[in-house]
PDB file of N, CA and C in Angstrom:
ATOM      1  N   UNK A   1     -22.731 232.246  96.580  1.00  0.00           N
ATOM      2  CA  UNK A   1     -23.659 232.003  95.511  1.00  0.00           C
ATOM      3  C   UNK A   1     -23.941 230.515  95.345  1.00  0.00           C
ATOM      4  N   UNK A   2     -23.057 229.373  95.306  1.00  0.00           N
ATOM      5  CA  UNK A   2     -23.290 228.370  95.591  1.00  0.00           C
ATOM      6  C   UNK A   2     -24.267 228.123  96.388  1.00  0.00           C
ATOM      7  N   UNK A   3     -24.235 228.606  97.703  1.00  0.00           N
ATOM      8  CA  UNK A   3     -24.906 228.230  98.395  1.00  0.00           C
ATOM      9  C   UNK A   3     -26.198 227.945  98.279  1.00  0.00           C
ATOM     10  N   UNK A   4     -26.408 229.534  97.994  1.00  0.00           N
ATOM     11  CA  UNK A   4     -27.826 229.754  97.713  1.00  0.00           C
ATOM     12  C   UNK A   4     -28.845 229.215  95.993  1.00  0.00           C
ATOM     13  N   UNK A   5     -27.485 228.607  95.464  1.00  0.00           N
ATOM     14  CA  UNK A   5     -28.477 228.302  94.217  1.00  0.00           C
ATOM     15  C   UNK A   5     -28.534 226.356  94.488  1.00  0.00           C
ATOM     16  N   UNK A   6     -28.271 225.934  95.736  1.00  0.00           N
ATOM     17  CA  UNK A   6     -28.420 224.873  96.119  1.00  0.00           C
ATOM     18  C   UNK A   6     -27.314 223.958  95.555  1.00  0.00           C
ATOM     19  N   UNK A   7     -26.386 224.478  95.437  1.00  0.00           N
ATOM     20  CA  UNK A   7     -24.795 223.577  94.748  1.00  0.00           C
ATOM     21  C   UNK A   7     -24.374 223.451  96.244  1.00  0.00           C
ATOM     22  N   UNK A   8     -24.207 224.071  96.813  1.00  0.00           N
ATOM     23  CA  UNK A   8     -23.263 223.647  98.174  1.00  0.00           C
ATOM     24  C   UNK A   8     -24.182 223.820  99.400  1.00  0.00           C
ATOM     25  N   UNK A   9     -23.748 222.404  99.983  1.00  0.00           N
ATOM     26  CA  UNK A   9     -24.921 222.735 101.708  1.00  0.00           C
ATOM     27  C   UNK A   9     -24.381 224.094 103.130  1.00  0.00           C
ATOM     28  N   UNK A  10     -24.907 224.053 103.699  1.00  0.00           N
ATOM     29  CA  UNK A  10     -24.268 224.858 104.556  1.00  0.00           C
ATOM     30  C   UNK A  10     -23.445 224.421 104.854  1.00  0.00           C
ATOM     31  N   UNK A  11     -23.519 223.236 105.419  1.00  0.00           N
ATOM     32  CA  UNK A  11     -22.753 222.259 106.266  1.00  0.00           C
ATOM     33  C   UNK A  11     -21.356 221.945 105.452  1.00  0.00           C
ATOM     34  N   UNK A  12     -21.342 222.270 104.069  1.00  0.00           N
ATOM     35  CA  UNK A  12     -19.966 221.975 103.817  1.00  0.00           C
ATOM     36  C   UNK A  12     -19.172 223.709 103.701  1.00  0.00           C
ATOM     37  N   UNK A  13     -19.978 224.693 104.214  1.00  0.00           N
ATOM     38  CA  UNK A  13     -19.615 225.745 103.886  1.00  0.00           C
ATOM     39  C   UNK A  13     -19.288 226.400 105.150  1.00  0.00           C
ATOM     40  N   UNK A  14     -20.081 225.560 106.276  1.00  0.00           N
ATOM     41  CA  UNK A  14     -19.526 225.931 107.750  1.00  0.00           C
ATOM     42  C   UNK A  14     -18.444 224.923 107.786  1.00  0.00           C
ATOM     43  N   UNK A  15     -18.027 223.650 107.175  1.00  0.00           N
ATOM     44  CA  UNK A  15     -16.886 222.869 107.482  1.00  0.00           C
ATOM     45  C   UNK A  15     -15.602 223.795 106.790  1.00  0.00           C
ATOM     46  N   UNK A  16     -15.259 224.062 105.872  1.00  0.00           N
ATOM     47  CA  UNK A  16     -14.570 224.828 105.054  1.00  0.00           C
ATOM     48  C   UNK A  16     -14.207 226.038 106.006  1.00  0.00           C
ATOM     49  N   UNK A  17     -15.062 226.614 106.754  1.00  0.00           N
ATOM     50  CA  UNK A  17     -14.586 227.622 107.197  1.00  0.00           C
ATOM     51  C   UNK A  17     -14.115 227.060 108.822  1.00  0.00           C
ATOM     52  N   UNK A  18     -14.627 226.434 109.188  1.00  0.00           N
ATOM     53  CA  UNK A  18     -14.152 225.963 110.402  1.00  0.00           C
ATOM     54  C   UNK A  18     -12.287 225.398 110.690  1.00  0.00           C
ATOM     55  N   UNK A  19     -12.612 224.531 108.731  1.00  0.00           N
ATOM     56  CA  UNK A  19     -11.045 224.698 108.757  1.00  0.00           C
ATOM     57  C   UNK A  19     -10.253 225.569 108.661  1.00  0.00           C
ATOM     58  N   UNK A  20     -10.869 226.235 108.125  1.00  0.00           N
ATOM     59  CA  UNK A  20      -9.501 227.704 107.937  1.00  0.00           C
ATOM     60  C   UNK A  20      -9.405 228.289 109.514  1.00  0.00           C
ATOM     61  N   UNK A  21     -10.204 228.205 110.212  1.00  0.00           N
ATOM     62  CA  UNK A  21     -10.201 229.087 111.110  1.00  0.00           C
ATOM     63  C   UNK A  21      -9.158 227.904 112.186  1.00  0.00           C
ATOM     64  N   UNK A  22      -9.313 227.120 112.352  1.00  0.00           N
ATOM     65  CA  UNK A  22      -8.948 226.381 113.044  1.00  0.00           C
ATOM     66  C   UNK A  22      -7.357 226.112 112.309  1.00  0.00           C
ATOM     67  N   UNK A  23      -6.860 225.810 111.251  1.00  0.00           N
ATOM     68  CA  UNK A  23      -5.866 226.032 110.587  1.00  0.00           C
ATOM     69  C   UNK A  23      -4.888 227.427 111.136  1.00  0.00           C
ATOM     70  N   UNK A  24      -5.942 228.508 110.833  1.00  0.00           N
ATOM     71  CA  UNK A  24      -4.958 229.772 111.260  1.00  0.00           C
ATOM     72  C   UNK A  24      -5.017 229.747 112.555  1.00  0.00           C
ATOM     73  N   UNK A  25      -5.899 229.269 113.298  1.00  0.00           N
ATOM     74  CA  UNK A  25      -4.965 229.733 114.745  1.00  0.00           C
ATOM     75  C   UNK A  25      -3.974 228.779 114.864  1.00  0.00           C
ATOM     76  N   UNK A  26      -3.961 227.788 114.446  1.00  0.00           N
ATOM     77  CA  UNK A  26      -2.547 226.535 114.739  1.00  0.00           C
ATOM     78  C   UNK A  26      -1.325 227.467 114.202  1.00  0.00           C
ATOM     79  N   UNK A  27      -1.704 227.899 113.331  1.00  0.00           N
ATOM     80  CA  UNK A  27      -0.405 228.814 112.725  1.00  0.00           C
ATOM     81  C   UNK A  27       0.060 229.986 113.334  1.00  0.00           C
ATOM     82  N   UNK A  28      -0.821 230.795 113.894  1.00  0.00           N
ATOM     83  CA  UNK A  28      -0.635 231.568 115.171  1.00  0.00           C
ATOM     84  C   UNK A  28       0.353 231.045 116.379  1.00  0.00           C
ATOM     85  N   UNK A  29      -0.427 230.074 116.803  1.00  0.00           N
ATOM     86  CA  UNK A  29       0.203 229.047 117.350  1.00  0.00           C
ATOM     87  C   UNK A  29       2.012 229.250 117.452  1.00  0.00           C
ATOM     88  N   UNK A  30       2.258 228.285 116.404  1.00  0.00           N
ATOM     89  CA  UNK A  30       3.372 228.312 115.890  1.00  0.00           C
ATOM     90  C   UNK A  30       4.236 229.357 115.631  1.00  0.00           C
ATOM     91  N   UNK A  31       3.830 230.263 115.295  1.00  0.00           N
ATOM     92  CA  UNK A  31       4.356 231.849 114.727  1.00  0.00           C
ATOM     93  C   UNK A  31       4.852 232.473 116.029  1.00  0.00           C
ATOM     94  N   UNK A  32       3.820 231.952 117.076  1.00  0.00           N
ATOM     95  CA  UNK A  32       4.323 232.558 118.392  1.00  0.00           C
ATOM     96  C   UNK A  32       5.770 231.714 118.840  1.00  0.00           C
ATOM     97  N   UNK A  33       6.033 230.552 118.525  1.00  0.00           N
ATOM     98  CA  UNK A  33       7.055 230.096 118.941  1.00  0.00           C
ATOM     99  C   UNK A  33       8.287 230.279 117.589  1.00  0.00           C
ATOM    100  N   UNK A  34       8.377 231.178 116.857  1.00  0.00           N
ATOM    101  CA  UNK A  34       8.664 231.573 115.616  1.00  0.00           C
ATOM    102  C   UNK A  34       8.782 230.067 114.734  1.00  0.00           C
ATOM    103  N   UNK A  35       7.737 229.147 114.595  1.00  0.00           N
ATOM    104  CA  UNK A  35       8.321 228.022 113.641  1.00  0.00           C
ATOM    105  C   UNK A  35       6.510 228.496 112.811  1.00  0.00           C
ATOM    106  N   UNK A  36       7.495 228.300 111.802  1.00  0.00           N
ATOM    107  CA  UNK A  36       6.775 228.218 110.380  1.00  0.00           C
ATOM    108  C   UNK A  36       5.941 226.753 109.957  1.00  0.00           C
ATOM    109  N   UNK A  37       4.557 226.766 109.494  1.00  0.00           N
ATOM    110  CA  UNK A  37       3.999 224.978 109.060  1.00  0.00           C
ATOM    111  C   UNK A  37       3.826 225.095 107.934  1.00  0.00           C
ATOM    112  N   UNK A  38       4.430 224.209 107.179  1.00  0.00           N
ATOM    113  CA  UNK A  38       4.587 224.451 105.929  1.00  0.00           C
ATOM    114  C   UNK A  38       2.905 223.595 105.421  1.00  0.00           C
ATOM    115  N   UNK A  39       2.519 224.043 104.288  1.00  0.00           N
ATOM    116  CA  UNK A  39       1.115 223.162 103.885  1.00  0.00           C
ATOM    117  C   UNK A  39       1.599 221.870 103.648  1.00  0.00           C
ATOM    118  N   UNK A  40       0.936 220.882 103.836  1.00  0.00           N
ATOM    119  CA  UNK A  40       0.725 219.436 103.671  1.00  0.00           C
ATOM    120  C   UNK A  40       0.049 219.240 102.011  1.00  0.00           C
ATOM    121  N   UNK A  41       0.173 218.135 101.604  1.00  0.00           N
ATOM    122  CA  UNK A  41      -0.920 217.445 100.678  1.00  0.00           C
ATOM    123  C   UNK A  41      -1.906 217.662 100.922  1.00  0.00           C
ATOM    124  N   UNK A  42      -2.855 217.408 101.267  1.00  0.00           N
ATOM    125  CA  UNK A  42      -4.210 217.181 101.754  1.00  0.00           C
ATOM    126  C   UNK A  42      -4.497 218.425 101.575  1.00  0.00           C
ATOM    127  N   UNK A  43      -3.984 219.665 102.359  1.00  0.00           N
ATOM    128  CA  UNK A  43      -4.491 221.113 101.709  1.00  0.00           C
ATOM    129  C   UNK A  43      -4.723 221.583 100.496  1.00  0.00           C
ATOM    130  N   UNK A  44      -3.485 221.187  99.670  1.00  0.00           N
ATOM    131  CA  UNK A  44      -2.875 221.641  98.909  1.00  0.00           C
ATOM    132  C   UNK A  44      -4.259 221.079  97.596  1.00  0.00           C
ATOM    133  N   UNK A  45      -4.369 219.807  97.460  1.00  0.00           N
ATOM    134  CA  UNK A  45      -5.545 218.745  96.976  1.00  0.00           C
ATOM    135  C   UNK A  45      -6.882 219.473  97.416  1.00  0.00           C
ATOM    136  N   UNK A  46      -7.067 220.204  98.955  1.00  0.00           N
ATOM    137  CA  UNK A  46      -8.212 220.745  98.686  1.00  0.00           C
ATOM    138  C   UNK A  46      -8.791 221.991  98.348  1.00  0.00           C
ATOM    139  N   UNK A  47      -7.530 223.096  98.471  1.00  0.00           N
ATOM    140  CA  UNK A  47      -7.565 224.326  97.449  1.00  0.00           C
ATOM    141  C   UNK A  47      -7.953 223.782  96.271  1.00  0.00           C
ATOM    142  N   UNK A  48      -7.293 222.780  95.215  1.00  0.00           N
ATOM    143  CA  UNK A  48      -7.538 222.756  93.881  1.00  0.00           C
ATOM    144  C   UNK A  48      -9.153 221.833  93.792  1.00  0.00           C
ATOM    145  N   UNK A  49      -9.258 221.154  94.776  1.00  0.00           N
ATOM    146  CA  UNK A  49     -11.222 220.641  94.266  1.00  0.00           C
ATOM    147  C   UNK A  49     -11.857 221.869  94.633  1.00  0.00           C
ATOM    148  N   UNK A  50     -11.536 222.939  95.821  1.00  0.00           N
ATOM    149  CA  UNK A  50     -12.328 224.134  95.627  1.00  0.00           C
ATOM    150  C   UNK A  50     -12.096 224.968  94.433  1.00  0.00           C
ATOM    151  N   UNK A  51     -11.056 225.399  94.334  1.00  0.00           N
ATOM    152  CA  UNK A  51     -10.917 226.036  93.073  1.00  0.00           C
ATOM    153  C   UNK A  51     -11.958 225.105  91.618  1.00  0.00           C
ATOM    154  N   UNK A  52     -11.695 223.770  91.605  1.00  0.00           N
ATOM    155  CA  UNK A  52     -12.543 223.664  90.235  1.00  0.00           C
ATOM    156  C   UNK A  52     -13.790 223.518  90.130  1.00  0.00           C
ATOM    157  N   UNK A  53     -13.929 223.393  91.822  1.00  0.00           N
ATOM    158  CA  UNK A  53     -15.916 223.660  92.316  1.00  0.00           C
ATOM    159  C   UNK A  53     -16.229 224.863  91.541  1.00  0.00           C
ATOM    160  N   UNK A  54     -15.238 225.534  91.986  1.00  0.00           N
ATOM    161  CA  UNK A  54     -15.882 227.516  91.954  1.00  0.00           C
ATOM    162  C   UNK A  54     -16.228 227.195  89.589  1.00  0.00           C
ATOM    163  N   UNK A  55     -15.171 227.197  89.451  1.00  0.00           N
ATOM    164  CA  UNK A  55     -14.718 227.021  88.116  1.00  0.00           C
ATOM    165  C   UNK A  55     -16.332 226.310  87.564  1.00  0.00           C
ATOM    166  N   UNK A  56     -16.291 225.134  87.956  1.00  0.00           N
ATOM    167  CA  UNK A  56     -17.229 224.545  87.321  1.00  0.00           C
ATOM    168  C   UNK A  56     -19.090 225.144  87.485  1.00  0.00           C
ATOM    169  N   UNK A  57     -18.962 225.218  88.219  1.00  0.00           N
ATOM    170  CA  UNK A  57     -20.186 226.370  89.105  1.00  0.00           C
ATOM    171  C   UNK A  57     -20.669 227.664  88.178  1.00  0.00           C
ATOM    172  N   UNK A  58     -19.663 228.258  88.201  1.00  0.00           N
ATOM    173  CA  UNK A  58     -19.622 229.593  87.189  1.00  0.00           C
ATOM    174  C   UNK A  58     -19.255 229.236  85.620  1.00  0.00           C
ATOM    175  N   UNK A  59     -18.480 228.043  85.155  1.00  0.00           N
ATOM    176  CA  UNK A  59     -19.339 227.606  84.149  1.00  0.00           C
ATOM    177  C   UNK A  59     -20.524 227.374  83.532  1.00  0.00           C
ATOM    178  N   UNK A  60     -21.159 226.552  84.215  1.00  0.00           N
ATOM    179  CA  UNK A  60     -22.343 225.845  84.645  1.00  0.00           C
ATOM    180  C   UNK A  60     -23.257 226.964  84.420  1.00  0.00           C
ATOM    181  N   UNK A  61     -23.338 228.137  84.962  1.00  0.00           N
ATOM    182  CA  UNK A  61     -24.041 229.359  85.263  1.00  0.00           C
ATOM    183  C   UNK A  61     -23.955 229.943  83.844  1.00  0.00           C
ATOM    184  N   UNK A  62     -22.481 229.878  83.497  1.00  0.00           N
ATOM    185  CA  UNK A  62     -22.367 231.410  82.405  1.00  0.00           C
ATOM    186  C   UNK A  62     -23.268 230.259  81.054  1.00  0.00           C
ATOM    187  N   UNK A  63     -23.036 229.219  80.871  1.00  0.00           N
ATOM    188  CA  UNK A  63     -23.463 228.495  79.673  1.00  0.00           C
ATOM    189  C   UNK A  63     -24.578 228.480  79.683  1.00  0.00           C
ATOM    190  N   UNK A  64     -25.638 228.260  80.893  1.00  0.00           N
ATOM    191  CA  UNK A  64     -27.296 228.284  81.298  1.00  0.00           C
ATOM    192  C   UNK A  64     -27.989 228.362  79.968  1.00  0.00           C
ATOM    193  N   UNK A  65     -28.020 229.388  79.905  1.00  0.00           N
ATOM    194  CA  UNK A  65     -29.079 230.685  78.775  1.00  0.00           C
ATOM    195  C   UNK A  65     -28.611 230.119  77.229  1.00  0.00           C
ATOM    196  N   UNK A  66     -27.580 229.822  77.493  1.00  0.00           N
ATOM    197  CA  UNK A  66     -27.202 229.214  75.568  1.00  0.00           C
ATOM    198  C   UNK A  66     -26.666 227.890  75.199  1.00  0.00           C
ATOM    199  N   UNK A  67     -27.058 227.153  76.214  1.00  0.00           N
ATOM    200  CA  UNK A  67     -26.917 225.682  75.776  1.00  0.00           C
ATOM    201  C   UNK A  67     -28.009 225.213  76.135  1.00  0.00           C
ATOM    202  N   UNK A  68     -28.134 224.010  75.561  1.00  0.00           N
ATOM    203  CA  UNK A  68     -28.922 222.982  76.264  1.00  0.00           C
ATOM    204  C   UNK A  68     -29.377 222.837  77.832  1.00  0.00           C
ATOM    205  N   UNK A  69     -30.045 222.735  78.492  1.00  0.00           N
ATOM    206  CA  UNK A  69     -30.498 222.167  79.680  1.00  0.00           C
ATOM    207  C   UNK A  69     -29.763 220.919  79.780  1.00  0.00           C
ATOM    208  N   UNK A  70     -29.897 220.131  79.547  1.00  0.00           N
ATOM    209  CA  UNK A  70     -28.751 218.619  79.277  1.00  0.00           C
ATOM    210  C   UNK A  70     -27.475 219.039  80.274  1.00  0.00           C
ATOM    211  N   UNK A  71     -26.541 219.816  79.118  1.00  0.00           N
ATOM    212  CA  UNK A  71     -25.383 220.508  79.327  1.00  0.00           C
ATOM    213  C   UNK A  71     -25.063 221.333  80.360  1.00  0.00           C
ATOM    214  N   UNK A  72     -26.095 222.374  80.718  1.00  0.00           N
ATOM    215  CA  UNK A  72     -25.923 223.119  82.329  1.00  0.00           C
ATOM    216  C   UNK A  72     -26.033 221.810  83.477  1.00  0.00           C
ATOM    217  N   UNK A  73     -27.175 221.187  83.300  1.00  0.00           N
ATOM    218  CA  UNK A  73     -27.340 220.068  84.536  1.00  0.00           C
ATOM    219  C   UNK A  73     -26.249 219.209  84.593  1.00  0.00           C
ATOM    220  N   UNK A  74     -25.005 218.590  83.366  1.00  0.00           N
ATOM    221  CA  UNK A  74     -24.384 217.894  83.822  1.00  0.00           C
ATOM    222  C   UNK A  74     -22.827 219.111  84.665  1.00  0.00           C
ATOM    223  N   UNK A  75     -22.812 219.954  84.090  1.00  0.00           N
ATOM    224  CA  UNK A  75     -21.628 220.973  84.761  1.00  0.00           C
ATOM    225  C   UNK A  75     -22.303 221.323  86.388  1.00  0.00           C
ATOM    226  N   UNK A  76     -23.420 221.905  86.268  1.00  0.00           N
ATOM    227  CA  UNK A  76     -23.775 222.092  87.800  1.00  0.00           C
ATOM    228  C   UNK A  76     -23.717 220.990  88.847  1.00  0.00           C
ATOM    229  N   UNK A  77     -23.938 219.656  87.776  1.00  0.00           N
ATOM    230  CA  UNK A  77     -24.071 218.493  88.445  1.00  0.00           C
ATOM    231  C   UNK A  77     -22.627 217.879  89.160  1.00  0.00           C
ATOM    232  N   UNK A  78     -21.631 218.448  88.251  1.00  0.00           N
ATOM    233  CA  UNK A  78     -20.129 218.137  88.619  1.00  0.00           C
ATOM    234  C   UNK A  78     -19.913 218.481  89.543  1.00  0.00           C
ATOM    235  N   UNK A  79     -20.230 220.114  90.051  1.00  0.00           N
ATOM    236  CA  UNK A  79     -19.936 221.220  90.496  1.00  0.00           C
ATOM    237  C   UNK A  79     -20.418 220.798  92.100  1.00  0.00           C
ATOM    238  N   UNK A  80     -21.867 220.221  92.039  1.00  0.00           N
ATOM    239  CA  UNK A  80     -22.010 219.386  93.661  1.00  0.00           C
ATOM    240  C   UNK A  80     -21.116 218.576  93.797  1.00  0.00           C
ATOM    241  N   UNK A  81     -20.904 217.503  93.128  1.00  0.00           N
ATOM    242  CA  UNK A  81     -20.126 216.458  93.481  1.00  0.00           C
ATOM    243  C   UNK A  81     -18.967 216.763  93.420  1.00  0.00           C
ATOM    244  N   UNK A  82     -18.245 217.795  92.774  1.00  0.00           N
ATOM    245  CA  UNK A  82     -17.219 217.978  93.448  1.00  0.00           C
ATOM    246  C   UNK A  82     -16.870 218.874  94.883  1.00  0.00           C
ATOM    247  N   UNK A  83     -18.087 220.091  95.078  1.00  0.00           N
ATOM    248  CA  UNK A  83     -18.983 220.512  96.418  1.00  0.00           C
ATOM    249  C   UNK A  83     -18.498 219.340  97.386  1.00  0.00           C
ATOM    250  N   UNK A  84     -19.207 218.073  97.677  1.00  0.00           N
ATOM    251  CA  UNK A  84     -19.389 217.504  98.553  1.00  0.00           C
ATOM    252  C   UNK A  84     -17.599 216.436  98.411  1.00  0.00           C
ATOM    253  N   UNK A  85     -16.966 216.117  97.454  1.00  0.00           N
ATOM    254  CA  UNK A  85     -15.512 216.001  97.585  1.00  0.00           C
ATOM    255  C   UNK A  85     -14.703 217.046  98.435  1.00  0.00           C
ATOM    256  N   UNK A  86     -15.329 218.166  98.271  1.00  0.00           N
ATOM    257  CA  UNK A  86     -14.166 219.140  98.736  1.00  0.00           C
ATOM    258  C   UNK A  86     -14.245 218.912 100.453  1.00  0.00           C
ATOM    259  N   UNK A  87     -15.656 218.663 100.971  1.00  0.00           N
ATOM    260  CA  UNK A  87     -16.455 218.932 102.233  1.00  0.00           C
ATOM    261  C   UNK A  87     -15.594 217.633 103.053  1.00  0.00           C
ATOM    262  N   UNK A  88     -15.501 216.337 101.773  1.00  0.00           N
ATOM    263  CA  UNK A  88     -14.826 214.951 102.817  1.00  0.00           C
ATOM    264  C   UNK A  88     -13.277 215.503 102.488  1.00  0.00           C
ATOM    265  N   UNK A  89     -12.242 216.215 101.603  1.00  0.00           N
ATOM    266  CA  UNK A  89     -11.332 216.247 101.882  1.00  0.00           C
ATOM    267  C   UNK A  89     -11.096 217.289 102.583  1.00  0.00           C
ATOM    268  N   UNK A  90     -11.880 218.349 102.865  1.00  0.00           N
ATOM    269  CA  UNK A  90     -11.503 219.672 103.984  1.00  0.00           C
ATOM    270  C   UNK A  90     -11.298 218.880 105.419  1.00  0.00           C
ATOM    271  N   UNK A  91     -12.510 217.814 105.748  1.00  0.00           N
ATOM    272  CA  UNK A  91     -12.355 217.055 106.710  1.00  0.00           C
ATOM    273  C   UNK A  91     -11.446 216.402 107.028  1.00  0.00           C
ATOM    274  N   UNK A  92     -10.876 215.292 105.838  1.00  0.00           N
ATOM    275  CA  UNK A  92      -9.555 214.708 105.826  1.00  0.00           C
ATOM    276  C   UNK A  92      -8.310 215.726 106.129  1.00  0.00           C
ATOM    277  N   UNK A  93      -8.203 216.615 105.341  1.00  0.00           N
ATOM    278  CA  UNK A  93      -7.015 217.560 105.693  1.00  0.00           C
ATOM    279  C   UNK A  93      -7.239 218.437 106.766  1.00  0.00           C
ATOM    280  N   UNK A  94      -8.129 218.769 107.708  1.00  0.00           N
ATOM    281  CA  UNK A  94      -7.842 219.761 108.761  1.00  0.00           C
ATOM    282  C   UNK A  94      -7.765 218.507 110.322  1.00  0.00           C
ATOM    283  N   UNK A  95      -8.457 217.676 110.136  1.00  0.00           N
ATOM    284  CA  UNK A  95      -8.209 216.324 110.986  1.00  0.00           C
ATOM    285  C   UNK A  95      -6.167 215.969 110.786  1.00  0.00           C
ATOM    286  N   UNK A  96      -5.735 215.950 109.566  1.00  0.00           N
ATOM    287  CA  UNK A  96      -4.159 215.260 109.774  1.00  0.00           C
ATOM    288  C   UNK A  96      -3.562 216.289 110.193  1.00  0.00           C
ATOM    289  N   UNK A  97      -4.161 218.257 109.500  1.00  0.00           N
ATOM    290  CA  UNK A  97      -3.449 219.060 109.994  1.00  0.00           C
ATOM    291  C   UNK A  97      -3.077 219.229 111.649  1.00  0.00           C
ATOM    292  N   UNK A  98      -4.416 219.251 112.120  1.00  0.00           N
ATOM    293  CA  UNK A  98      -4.879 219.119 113.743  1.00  0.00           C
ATOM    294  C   UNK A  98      -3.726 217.802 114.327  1.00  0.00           C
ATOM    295  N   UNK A  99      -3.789 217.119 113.852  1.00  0.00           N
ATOM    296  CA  UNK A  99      -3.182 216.045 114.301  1.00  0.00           C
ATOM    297  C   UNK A  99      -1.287 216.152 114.207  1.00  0.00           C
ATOM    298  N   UNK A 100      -1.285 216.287 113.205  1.00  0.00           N
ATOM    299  CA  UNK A 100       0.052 216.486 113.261  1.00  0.00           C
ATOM    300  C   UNK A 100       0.628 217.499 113.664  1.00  0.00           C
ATOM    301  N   UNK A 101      -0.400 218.781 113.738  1.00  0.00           N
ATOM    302  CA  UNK A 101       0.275 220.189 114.704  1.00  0.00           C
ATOM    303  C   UNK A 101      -0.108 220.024 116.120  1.00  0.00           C
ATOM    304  N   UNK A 102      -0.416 218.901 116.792  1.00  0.00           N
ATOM    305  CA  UNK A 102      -1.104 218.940 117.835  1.00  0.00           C
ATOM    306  C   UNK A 102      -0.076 219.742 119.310  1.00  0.00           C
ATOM    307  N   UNK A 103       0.943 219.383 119.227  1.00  0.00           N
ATOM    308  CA  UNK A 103       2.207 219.875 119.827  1.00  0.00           C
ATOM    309  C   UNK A 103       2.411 221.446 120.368  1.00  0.00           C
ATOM    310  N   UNK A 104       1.717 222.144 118.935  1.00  0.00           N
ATOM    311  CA  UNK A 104       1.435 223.406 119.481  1.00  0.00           C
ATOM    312  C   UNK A 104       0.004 224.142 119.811  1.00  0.00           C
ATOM    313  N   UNK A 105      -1.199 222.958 119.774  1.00  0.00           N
ATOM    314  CA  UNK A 105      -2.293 223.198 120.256  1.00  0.00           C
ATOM    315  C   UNK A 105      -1.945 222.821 122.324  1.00  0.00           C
ATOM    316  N   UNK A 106      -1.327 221.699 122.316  1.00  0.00           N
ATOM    317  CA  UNK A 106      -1.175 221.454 123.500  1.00  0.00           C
ATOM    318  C   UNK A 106      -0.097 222.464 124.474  1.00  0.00           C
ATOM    319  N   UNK A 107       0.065 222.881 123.761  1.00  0.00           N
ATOM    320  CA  UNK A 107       1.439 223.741 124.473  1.00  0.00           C
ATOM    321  C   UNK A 107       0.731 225.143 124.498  1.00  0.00           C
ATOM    322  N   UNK A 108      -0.326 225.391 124.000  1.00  0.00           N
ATOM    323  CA  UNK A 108      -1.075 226.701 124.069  1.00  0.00           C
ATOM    324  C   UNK A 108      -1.713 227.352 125.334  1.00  0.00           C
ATOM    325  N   UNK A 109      -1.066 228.512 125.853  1.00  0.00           N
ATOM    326  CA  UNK A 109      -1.767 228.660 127.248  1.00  0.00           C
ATOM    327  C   UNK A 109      -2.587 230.004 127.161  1.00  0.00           C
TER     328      UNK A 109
END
């Protein structure tokens, strides 16, 4: 829904998923050699800017109809900018994840 009401670009919605996908196979990865990766910071930081994207978004939405215009535009307005935070820290965190699991990308046959 984001997407389409112009809060989030594709491009941060194909990055987001690229990480997860790329995330779970590292963990695959790993699982095959039975070691467990525990989440990092950087994940952890970007679950919660997605989570208060979503939050603020569907705020933003439910208030529309009975507040001010003012008031929806500055919540929807959050709701991108925190959109496009989430897009540079998904980047930041699947880059250190990649990096620091690299061991069992390279060892992958």
């Amino acid at each position: 829904y984001m997407m389409r009401d112009g809060v989030c670009s594709l491009w941060v919605v194909a990055l987001i998923l690229a990480r997860e996908f790329a995330v779970s196979g590292v963990r695959m990865l790993a699982a095959s050699s039975n070691t467990v990766i525990a989440a990092n910071m950087w994940g952890k930081v970007k679950t919660v800017l997605q989570m208060l994207s979503i939050i603020f978004y569907f705020f933003g939405m439910a208030i529309a109809a009975n507040v001010s215009w003012d008031a929806t535009v500055m919540v929807v307005g959050a709701s991108v900018v925190l959109c496009w935070l989430v897009a540079a820290v998904t980047a930041i965190s699947g880059i250190k994840y990649l990096w620091d699991n690299r061991s069992f990308i390279n060892t992958a046959k």
